[in-house]
N, C-alpha and C. Protein backbone atom coordinates (compact mmCIF):
# COMPACT_ATOMS: atom_id res chain seq x y z
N UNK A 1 0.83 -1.19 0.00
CA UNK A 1 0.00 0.00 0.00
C UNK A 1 0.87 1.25 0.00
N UNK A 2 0.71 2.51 -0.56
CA UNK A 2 0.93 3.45 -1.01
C UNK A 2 0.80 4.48 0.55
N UNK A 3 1.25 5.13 0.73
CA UNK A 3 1.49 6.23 1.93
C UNK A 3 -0.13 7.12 1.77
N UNK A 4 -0.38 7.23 0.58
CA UNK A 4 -1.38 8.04 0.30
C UNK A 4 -2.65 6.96 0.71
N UNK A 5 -2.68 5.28 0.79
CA UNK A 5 -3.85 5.01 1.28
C UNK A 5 -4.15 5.15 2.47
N UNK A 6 -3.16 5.72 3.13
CA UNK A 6 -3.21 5.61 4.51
C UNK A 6 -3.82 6.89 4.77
N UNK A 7 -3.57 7.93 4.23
CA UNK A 7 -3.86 9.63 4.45
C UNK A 7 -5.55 9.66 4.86
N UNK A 8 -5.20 10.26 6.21
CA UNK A 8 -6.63 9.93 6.76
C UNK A 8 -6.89 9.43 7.73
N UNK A 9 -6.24 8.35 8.19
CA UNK A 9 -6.67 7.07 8.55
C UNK A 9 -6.14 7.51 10.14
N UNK A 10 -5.85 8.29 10.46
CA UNK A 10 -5.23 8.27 12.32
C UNK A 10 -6.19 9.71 13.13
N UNK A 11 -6.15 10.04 13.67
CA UNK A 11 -6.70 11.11 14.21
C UNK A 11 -8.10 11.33 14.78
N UNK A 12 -8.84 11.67 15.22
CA UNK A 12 -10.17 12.28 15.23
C UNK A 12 -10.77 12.89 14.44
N UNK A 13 -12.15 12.55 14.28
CA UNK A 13 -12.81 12.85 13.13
C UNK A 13 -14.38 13.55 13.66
N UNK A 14 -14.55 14.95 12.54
CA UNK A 14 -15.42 15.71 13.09
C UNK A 14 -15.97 15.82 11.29
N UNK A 15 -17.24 15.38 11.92
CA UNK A 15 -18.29 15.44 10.20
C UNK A 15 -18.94 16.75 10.34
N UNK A 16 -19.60 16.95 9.36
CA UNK A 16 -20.52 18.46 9.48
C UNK A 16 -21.41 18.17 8.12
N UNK A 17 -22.80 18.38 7.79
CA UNK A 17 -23.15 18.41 7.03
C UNK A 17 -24.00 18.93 7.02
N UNK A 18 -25.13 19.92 5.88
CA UNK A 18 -25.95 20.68 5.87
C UNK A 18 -26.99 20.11 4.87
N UNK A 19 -28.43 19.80 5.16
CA UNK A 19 -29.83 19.70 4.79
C UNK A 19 -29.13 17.83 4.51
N UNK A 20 -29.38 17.83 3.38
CA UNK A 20 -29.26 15.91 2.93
C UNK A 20 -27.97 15.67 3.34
N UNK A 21 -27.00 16.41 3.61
CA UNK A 21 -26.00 15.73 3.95
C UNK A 21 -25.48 15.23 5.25
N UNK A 22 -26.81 15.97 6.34
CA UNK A 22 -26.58 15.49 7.61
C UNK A 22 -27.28 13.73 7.50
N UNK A 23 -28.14 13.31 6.48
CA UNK A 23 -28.83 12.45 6.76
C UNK A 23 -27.92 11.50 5.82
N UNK A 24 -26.77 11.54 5.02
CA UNK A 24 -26.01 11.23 4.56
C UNK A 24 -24.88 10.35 5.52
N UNK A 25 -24.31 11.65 6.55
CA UNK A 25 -23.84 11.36 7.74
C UNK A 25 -24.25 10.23 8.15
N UNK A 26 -24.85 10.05 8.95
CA UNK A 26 -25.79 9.06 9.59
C UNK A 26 -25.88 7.87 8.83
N UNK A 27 -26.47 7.78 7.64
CA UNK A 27 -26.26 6.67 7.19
C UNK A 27 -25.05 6.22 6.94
N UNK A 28 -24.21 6.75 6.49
CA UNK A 28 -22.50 6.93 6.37
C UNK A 28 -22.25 5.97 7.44
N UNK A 29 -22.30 6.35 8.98
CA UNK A 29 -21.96 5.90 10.17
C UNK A 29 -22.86 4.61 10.38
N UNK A 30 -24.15 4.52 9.94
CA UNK A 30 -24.79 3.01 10.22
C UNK A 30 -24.49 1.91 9.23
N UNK A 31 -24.17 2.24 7.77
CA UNK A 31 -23.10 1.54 7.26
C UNK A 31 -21.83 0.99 8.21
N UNK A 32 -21.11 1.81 8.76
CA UNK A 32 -20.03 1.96 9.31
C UNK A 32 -19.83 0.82 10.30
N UNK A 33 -20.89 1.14 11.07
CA UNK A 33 -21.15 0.50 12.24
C UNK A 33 -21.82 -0.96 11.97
N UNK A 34 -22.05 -1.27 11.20
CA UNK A 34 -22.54 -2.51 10.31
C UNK A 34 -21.50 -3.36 10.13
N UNK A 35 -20.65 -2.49 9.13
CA UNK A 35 -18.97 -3.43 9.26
C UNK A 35 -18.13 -3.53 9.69
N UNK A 36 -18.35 -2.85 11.19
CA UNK A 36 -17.12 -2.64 12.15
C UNK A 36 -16.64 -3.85 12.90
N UNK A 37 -17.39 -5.09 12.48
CA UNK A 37 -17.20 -6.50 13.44
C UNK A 37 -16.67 -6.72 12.34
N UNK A 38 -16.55 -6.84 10.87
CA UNK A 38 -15.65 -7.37 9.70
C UNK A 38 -14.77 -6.66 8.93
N UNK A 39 -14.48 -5.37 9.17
CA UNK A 39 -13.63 -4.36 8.84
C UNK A 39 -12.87 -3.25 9.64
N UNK A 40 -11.77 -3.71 9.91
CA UNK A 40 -10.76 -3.14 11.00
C UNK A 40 -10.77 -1.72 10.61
N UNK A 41 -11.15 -0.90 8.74
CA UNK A 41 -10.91 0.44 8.52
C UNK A 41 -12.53 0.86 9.03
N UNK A 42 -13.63 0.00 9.46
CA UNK A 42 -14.65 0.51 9.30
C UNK A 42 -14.81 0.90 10.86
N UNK A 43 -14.01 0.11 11.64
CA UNK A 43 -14.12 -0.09 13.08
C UNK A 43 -13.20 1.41 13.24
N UNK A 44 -12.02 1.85 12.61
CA UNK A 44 -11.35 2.73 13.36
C UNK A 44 -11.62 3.98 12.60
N UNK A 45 -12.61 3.98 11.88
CA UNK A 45 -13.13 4.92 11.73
C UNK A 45 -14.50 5.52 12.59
N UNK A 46 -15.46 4.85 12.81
CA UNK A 46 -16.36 5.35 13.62
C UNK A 46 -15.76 5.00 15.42
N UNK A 47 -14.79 4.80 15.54
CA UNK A 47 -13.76 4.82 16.92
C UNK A 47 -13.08 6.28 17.28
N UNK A 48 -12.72 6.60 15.86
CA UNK A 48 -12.03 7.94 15.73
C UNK A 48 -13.17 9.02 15.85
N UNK A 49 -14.35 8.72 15.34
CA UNK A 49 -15.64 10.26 15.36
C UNK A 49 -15.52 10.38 16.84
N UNK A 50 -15.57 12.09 16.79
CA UNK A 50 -15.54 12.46 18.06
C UNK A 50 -17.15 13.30 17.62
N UNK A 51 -17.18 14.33 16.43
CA UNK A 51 -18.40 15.02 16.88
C UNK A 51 -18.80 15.28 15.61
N UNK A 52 -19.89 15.73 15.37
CA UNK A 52 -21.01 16.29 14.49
C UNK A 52 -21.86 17.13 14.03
N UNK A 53 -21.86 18.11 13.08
CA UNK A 53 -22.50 19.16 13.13
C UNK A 53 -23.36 19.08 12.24
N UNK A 54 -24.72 19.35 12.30
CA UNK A 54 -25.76 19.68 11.59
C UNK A 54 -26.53 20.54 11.11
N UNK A 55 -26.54 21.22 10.33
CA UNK A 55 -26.92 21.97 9.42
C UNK A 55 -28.51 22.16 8.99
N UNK A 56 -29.37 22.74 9.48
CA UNK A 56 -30.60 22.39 8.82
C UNK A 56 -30.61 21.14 8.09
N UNK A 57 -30.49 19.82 9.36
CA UNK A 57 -30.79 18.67 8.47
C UNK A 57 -31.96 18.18 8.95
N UNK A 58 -33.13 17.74 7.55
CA UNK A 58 -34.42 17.28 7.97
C UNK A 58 -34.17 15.68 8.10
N UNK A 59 -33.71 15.78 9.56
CA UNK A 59 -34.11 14.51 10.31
C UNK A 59 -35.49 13.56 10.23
N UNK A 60 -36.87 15.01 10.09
CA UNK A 60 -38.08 13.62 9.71
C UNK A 60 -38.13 13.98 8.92
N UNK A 61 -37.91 15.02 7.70
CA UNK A 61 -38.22 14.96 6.28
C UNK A 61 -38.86 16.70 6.17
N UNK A 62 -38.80 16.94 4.85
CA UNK A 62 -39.08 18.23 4.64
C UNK A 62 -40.39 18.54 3.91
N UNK A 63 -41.08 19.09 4.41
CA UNK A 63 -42.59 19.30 3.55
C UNK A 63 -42.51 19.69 2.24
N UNK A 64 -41.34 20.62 1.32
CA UNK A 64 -40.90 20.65 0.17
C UNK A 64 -41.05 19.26 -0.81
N UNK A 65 -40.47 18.31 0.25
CA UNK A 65 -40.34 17.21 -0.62
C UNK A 65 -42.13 16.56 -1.24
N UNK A 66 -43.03 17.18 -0.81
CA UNK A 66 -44.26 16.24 -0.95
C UNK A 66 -45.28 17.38 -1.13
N UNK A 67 -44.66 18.13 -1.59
CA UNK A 67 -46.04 19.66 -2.30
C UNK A 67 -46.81 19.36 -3.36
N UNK A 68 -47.32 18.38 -3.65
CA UNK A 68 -48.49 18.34 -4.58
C UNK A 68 -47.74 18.61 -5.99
N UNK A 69 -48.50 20.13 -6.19
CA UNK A 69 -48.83 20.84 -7.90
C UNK A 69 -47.33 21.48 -7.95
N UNK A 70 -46.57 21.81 -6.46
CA UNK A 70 -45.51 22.66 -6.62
C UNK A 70 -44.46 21.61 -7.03
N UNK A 71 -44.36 20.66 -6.35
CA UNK A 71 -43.51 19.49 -6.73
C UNK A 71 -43.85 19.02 -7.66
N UNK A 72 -44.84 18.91 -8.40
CA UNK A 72 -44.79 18.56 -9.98
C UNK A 72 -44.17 19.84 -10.60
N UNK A 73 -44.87 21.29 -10.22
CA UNK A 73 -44.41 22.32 -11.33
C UNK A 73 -42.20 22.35 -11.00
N UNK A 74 -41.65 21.99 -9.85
CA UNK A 74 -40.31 21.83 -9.41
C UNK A 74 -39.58 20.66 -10.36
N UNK A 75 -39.84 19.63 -10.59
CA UNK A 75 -39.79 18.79 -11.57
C UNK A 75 -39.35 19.25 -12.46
N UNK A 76 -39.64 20.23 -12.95
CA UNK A 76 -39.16 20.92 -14.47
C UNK A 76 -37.74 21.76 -13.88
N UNK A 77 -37.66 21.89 -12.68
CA UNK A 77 -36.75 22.90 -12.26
C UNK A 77 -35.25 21.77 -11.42
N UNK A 78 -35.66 20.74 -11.10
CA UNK A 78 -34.84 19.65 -10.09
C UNK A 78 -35.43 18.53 -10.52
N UNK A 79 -34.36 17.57 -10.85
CA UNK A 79 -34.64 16.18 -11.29
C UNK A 79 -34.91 15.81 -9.70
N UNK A 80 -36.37 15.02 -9.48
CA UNK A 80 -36.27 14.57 -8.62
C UNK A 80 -35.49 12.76 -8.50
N UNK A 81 -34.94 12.61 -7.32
CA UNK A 81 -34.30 11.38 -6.97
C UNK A 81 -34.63 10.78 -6.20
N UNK A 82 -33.68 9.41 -6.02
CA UNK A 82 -34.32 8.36 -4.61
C UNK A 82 -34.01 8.96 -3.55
N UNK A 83 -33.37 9.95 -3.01
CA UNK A 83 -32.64 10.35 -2.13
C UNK A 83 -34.02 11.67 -1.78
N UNK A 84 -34.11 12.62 -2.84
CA UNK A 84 -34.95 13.90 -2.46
C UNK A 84 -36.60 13.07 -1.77
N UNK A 85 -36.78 11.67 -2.61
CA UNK A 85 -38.19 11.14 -2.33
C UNK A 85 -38.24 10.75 -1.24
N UNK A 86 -36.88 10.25 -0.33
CA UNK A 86 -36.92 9.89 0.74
C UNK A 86 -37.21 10.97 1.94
N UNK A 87 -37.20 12.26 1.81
CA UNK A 87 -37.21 13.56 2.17
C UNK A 87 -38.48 13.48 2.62
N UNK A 88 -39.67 12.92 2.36
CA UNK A 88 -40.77 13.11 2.15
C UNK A 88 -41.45 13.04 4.24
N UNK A 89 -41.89 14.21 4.08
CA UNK A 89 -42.16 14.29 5.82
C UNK A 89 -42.83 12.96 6.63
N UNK A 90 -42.20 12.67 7.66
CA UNK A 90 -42.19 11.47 8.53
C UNK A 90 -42.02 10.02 7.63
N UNK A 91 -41.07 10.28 6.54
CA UNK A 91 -40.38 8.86 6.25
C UNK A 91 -40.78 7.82 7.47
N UNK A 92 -40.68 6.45 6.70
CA UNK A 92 -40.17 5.38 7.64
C UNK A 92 -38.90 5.38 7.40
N UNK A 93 -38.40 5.24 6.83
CA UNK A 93 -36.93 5.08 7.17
C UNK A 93 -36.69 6.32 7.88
N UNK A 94 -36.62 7.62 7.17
CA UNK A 94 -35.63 8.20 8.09
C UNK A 94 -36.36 8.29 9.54
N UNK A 95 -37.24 7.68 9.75
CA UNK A 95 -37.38 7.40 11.14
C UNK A 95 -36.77 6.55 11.97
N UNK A 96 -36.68 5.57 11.49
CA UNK A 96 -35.79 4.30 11.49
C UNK A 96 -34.15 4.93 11.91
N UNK A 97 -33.75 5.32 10.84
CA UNK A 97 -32.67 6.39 10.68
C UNK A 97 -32.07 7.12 12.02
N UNK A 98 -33.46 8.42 12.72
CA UNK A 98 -33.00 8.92 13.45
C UNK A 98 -32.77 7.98 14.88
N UNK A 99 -33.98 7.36 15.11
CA UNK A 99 -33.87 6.25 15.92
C UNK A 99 -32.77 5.45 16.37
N UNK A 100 -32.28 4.94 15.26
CA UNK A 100 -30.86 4.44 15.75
C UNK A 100 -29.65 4.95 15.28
N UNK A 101 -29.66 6.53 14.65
CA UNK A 101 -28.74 7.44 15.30
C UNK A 101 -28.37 7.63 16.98
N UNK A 102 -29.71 8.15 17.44
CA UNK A 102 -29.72 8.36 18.61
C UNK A 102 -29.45 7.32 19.48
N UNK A 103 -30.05 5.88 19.77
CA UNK A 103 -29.49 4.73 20.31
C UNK A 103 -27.51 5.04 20.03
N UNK A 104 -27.31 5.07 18.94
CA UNK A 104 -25.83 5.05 18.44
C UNK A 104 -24.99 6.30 19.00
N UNK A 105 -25.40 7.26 18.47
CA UNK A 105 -24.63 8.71 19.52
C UNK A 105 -24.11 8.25 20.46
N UNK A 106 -25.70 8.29 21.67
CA UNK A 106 -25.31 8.37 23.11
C UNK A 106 -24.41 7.16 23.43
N UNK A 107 -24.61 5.86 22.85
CA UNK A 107 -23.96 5.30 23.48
C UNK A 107 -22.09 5.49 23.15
N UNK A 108 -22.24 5.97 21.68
CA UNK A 108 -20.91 6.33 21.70
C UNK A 108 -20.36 8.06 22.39
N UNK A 109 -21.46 8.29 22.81
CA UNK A 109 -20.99 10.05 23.66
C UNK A 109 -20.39 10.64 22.54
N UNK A 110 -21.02 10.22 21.25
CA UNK A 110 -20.81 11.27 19.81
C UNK A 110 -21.50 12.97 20.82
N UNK A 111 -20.65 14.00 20.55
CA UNK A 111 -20.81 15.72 20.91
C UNK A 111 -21.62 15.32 19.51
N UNK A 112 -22.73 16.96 19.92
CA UNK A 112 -23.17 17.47 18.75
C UNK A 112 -23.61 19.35 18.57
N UNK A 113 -23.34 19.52 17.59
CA UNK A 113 -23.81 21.30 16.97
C UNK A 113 -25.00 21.07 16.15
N UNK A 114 -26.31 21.47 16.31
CA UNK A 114 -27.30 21.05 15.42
C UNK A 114 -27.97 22.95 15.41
N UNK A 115 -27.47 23.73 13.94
CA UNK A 115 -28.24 24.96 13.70
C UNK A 115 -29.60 24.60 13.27
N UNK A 116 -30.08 25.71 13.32
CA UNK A 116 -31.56 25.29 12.73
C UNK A 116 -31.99 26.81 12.02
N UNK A 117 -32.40 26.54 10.65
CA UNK A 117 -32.64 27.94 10.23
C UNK A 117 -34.18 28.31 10.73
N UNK A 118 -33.71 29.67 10.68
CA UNK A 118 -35.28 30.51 11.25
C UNK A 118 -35.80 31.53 10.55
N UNK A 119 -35.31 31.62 9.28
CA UNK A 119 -35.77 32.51 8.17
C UNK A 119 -36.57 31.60 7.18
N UNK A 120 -37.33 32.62 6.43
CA UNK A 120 -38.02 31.80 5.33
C UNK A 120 -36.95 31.80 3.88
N UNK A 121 -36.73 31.36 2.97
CA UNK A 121 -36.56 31.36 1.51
C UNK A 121 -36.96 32.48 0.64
N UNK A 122 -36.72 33.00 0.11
CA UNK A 122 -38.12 33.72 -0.57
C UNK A 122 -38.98 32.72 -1.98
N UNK A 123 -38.37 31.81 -2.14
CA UNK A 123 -39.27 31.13 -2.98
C UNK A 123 -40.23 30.17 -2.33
N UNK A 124 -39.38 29.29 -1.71
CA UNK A 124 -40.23 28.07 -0.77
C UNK A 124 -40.21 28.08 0.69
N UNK A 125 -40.12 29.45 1.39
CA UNK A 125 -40.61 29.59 2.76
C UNK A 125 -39.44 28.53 3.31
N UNK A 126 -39.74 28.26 4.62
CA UNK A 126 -39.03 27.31 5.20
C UNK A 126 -38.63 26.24 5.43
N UNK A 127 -37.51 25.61 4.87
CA UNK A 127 -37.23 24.28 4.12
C UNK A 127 -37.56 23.58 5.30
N UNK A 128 -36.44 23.31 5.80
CA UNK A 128 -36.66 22.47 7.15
C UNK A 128 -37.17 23.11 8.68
N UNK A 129 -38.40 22.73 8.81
CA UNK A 129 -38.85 23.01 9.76
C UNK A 129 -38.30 23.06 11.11
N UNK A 130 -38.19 23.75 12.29
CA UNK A 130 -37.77 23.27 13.56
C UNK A 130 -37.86 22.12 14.20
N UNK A 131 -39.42 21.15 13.70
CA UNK A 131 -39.19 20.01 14.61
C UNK A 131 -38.59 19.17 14.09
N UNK A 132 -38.22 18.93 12.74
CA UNK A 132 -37.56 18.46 11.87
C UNK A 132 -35.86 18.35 11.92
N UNK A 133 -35.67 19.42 12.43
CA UNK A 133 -34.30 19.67 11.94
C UNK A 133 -33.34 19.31 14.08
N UNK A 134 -34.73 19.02 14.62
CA UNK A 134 -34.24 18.46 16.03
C UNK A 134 -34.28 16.87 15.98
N UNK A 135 -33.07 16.68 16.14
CA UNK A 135 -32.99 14.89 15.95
C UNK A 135 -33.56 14.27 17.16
N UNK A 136 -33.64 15.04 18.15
CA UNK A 136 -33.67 14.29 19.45
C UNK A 136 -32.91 14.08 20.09
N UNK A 137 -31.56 14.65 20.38
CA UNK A 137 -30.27 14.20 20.96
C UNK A 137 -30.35 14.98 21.99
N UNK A 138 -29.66 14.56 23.37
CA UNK A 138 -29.16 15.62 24.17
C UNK A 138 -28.77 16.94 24.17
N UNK A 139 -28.36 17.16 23.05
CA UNK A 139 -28.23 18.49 22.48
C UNK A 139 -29.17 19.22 21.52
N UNK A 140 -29.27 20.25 23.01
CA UNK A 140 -30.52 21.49 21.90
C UNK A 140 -30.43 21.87 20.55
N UNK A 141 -30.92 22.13 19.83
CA UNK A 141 -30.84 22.45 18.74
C UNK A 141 -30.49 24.27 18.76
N UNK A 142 -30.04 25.20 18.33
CA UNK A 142 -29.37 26.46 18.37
C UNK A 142 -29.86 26.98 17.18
N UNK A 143 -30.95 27.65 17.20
CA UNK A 143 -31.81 29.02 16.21
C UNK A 143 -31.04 29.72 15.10
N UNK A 144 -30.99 29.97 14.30
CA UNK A 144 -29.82 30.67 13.05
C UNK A 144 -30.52 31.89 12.79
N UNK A 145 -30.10 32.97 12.80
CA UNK A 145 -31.22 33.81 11.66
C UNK A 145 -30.25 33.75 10.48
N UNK A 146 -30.66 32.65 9.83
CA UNK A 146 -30.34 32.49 8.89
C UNK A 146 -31.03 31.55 7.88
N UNK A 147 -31.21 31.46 6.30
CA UNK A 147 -32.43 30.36 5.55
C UNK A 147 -31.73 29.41 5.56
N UNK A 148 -32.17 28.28 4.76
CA UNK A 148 -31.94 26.92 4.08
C UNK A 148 -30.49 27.34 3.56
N UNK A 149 -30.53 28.13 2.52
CA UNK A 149 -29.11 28.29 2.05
C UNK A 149 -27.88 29.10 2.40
N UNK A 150 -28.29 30.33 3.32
CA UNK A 150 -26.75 31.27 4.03
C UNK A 150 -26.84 30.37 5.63
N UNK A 151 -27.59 29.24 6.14
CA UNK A 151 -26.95 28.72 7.05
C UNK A 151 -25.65 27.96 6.84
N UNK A 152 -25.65 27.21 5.78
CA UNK A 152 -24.80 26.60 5.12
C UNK A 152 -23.13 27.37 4.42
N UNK A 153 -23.79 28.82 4.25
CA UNK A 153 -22.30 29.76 4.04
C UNK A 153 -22.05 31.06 4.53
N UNK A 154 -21.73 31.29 5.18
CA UNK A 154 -21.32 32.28 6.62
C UNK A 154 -20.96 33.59 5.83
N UNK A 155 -21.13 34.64 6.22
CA UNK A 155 -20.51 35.91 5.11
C UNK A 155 -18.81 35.97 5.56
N UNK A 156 -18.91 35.62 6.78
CA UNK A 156 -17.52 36.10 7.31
C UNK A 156 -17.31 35.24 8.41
N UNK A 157 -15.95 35.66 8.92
CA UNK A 157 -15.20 35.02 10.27
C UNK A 157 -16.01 35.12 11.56
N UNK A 158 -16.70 36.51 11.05
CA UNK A 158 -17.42 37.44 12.15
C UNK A 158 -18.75 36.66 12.65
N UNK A 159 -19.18 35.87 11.51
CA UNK A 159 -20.72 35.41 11.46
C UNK A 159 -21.00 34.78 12.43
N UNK A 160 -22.43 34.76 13.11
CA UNK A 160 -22.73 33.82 14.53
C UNK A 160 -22.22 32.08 13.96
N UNK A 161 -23.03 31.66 12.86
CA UNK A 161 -22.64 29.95 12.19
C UNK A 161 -20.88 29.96 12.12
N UNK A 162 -20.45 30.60 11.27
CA UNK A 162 -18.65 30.71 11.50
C UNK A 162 -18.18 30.27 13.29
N UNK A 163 -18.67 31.30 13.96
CA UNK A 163 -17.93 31.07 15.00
C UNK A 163 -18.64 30.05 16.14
N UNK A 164 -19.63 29.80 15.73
CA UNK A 164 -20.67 28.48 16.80
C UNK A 164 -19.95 27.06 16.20
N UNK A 165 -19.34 27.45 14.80
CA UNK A 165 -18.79 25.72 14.31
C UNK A 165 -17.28 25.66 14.56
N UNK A 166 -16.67 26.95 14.47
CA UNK A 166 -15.25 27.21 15.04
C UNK A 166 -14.94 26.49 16.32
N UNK A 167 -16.13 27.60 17.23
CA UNK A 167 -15.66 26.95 18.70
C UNK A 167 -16.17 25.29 19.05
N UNK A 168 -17.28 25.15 18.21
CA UNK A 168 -17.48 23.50 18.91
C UNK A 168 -16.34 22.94 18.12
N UNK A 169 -15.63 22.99 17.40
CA UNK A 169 -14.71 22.11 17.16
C UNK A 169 -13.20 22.67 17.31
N UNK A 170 -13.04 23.71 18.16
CA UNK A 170 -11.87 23.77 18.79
C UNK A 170 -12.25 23.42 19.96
N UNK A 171 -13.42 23.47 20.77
CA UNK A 171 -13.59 22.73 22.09
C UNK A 171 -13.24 21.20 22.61
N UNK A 172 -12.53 20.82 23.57
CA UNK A 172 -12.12 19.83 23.71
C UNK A 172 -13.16 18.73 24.93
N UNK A 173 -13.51 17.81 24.75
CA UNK A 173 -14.52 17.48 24.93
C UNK A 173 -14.11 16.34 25.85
C-alpha cells in the first residue's frame, strides 16, 4: 500500500453536514457501524468520530419534498431522486434512521452542533422546519437567523454559524 492510502486514517474525526447531507452522515456511520465486526478500517473509523455538526438537516423529512402541484411544477426545475423522495415528511426510514442514530450517539458520547434555520426562503418559505431539523439528541438544537441556504455559508469570520462551528470544534470534549 501506497502512503497516500493511509492519508486519513489516524486522528479524530469531526463530520458536518448541511440539509441531505446530515442524513447522509448518519447513514454513512450506520453503514459503518454494520462493518465494524468485519472491517478493522470501518471499526477505526467510527472509533475515531468524536463530533457532528448539523446543518438544517431534515431529520423527519421536509414538507418541500411532498407539495403536490408545486412538486410537480419543481420537476421541471430539479430532477427529482431516490434520495430527495426519501425527504418526504415522517419517512419510515428516516425514522428508522434517526432512531438508531440516537441509540448510536449516546452510546458512543458522539458531541453534537445542530443549527436550525429561522428565516423563510423567498421562494419556498421554510425548508426544514424546527421540529424536523431536532434529531432528538441531548443536544438542543441552536436558532440561526439564517435560511436553508446562508446557514450553510457564513458571510464572514465574524458570522454567529462561523464562529458556533469554530468553537465546537476547537472545544475539547
Amino acid at each position: 500500500m501506497s502512503c497516500a492510502s493511509h492519508a486519513g486514517q489516524t486522528g479524530e474525526l469531526i463530520l458536518a453536514g448541511h440539509s441531505l447531507g446530515g442524513l447522509v452522515i448518519k447513514q454513512l456511520l450506520r453503514k459503518a457501524a454494520d462493518a465494524a465486526t468485519d472491517r478493522a478500517e470501518a471499526l477505526s473509523f467510527i472509533d475515531r468520530l468524536r463530533k457532528v455538526v448539523f446543518l438544517a438537516t431534515p431529520h423527519a423529512g421536509a414538507d418541500l419534498a411532498g407539495w403536490g402541484d408545486w412538486g410537480d411544477r419543481l420537476r421541471v426545475l430539479v430532477r427529482p431522486s431516490a434520495a430527495t423522495g426519501s425527504l418526504i415528511r415522517n419517512n419510515s426510514h428516516l425514522r428508522d434512521l434517526n432512531l438508531w442514530y440516537r441509540r448510536w450517539a449516546r452510546e458512543r458520547k458522539i458531541d453534537h452542533l445542530i443549527l436550525t434555520e429561522t428565516k423563510t426562503t423567498s421562494m419556498f418559505g421554510m425548508i426544514v422546519k424546527p421540529d424536523s431539523s431536532d434529531p432528538g439528541l441531548t443536544t438542543d438544537p441552536a436558532p440561526i437567523d439564517s435560511d436553508h441556504i446562508t446557514i450553510a455559508k457564513p458571510a464572514n469570520r465574524k458570522s454567529e454559524i462561523y464562529e458556533l462551528v469554530r468553537d465546537f470544534i476547537m472545544r475539547h470534549t
